[in-house]
Protein backbone atom coordinates (compact mmCIF):
# COMPACT_ATOMS: atom_id res chain seq x y z
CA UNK A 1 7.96 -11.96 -29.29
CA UNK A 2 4.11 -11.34 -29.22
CA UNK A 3 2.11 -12.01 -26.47
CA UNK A 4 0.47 -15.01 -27.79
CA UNK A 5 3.75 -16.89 -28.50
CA UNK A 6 4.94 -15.33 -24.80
CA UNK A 7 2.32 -16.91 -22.79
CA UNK A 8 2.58 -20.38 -24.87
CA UNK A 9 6.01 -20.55 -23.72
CA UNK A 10 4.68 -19.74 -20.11
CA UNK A 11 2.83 -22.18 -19.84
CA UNK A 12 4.73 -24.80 -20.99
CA UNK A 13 7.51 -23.68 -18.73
CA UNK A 14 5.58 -22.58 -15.77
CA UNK A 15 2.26 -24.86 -14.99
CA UNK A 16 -0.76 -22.55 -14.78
CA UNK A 17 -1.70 -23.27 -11.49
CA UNK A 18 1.86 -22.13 -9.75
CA UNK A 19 1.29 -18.64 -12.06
CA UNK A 20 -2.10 -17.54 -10.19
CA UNK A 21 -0.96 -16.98 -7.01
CA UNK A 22 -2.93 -17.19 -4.13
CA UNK A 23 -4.35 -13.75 -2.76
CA UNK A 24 -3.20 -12.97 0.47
CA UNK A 25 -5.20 -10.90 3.02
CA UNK A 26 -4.13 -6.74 3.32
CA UNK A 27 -2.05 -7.16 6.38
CA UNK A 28 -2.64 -3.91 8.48
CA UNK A 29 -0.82 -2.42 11.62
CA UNK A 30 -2.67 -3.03 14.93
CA UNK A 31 -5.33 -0.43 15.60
CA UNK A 32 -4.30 1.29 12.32
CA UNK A 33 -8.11 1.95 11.86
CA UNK A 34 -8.76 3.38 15.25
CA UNK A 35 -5.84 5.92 15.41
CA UNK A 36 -4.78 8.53 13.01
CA UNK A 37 -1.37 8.72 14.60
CA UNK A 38 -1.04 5.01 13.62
CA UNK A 39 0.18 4.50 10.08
CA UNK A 40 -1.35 1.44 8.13
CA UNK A 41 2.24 0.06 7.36
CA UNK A 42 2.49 -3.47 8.84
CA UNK A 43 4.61 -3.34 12.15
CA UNK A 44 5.04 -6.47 13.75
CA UNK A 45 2.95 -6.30 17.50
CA UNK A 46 5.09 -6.78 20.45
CA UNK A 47 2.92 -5.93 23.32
CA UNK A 48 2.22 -8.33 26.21
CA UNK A 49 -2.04 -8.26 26.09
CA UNK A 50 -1.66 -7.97 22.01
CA UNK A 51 -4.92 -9.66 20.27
CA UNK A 52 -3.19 -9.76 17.43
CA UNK A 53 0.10 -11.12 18.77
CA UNK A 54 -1.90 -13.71 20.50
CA UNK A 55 -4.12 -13.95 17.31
CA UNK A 56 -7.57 -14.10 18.82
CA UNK A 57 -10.15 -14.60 16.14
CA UNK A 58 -11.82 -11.19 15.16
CA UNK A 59 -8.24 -9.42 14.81
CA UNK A 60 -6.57 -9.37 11.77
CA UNK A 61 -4.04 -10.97 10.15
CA UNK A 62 -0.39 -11.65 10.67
CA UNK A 63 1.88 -12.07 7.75
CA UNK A 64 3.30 -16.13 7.97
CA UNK A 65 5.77 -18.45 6.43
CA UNK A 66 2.19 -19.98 5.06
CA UNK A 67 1.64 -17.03 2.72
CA UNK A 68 5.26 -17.74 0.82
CA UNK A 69 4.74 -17.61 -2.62
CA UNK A 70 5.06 -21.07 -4.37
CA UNK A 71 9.12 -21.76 -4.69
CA UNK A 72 8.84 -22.39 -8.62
CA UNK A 73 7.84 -18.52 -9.11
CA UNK A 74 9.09 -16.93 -6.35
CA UNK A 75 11.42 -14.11 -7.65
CA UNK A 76 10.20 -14.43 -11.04
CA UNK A 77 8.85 -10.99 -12.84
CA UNK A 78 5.41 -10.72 -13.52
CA UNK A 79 5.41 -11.81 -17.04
CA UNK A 80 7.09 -14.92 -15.94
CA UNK A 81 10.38 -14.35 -16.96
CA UNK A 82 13.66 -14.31 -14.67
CA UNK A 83 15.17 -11.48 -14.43
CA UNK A 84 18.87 -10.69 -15.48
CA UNK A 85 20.44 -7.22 -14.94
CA UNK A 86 22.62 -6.21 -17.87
CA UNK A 87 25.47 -3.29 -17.61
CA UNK A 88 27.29 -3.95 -21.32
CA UNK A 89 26.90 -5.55 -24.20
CA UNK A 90 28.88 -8.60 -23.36
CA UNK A 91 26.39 -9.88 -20.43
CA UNK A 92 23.61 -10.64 -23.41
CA UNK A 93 25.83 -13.20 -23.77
CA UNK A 94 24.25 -16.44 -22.08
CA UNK A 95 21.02 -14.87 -21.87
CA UNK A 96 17.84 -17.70 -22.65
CA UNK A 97 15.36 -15.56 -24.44
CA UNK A 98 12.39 -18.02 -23.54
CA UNK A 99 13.25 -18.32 -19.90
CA UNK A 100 15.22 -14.70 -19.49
CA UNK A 101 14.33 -11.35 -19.59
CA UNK A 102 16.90 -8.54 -19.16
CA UNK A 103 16.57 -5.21 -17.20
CA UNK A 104 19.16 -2.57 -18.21
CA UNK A 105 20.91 -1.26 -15.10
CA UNK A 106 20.41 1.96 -14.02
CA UNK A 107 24.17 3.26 -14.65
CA UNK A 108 23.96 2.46 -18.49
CA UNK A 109 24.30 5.94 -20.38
CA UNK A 110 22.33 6.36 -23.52
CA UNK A 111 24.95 5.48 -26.08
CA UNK A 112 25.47 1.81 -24.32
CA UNK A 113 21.97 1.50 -23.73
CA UNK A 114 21.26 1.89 -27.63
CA UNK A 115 23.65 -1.28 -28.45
CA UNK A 116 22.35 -3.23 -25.90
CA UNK A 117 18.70 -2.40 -27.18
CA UNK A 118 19.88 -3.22 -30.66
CA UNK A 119 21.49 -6.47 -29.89
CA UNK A 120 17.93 -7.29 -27.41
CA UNK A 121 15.74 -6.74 -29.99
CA UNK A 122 18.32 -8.74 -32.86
CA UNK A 123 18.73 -11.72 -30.36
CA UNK A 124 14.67 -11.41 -29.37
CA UNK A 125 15.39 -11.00 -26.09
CA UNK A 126 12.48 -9.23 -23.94
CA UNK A 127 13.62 -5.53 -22.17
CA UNK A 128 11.90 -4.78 -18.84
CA UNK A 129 12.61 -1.20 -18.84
CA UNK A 130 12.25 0.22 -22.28
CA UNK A 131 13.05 3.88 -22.66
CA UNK A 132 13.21 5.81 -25.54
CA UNK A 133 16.46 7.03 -26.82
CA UNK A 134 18.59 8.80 -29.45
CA UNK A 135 19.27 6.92 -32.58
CA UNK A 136 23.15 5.92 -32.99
CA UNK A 137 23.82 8.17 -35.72
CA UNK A 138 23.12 11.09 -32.98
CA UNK A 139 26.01 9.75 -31.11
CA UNK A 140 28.63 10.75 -34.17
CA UNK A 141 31.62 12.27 -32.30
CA UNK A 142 31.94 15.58 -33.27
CA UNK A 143 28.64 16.64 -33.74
CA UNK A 144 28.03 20.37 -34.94
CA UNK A 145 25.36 21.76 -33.42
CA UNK A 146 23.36 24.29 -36.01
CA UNK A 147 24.02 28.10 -34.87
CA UNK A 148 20.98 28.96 -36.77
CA UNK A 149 17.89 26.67 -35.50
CA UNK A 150 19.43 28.17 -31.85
CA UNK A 151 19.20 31.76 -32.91
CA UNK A 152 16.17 31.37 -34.23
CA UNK A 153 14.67 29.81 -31.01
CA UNK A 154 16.43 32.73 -29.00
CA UNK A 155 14.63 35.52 -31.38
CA UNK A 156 11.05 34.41 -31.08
């Protein structure tokens, strides 16, 4: 699927307006700028005098329910599609390729993950995590591996 026909689908499935989200403010860690000690990972603040608990105007920001990401998108990958974790073949089985995108787990060896990339691309079904792999004839059982292109490595 090419980008073009991807984000005509997009739109027609998801309005425009719900995909820009709004930009939310950095949240930082109270007096994160004054302190080296104090790392700029958000950490809720707790103490009793706390400007920014008691959000006085000047302090920063605290994360709220009001920054929620529209309900429509929320969860949704950043191309817009939702996405499906796949161990085996069989589980591209019910799989929407307008609406659906999969992600092959992280457990899938090579030879599965070849069929499963096979069937994707046959079905036109959109892969999140790509990879590039061995081609299927590499996976003949009984491989012989060439004594000679070894050596020859070895030697030089």
């Amino acid at each position: 699927m090419t980008t073009e026909e991807h984000e005509a689908v997009t739109e027609k499935v998801f309005p425009k307006k719900a995909l820009n989200k709004r930009k939310k403010p950095r949240f930082r860690r109270q007096e994160s700028w004054r302190f080296k000690r104090v790392t700029d990972r958000w950490r809720k603040p707790h103490g009793v005098d706390s400007k920014m608990r008691k959000k006085v105007k000047g302090w920063p920001l605290s994360p709220t329910v009001g920054y929620r990401n529209p309900k429509n998108i929320r969860g949704l990958h950043p191309s817009g599609f939702v996405e499906i974790r796949v161990y085996s073949v069989a589980d591209l089985g019910g799989i929407d390729p307008e609406l659906q995108a999969i992600r092959i787990a992280q457990t899938v060896g090579n030879r599965k993950r070849v069929e499963i990339m096979a069937l994707a691309e046959e079905k036109g079904i959109h892969v999140l995590n790509p990879r590039r792999m061995r081609e299927p004839e590499e996976f003949m059982e009984g491989e012989e591996i060439d004594e000679t292109e070894d050596l020859s490595k070895g030697e030089k």
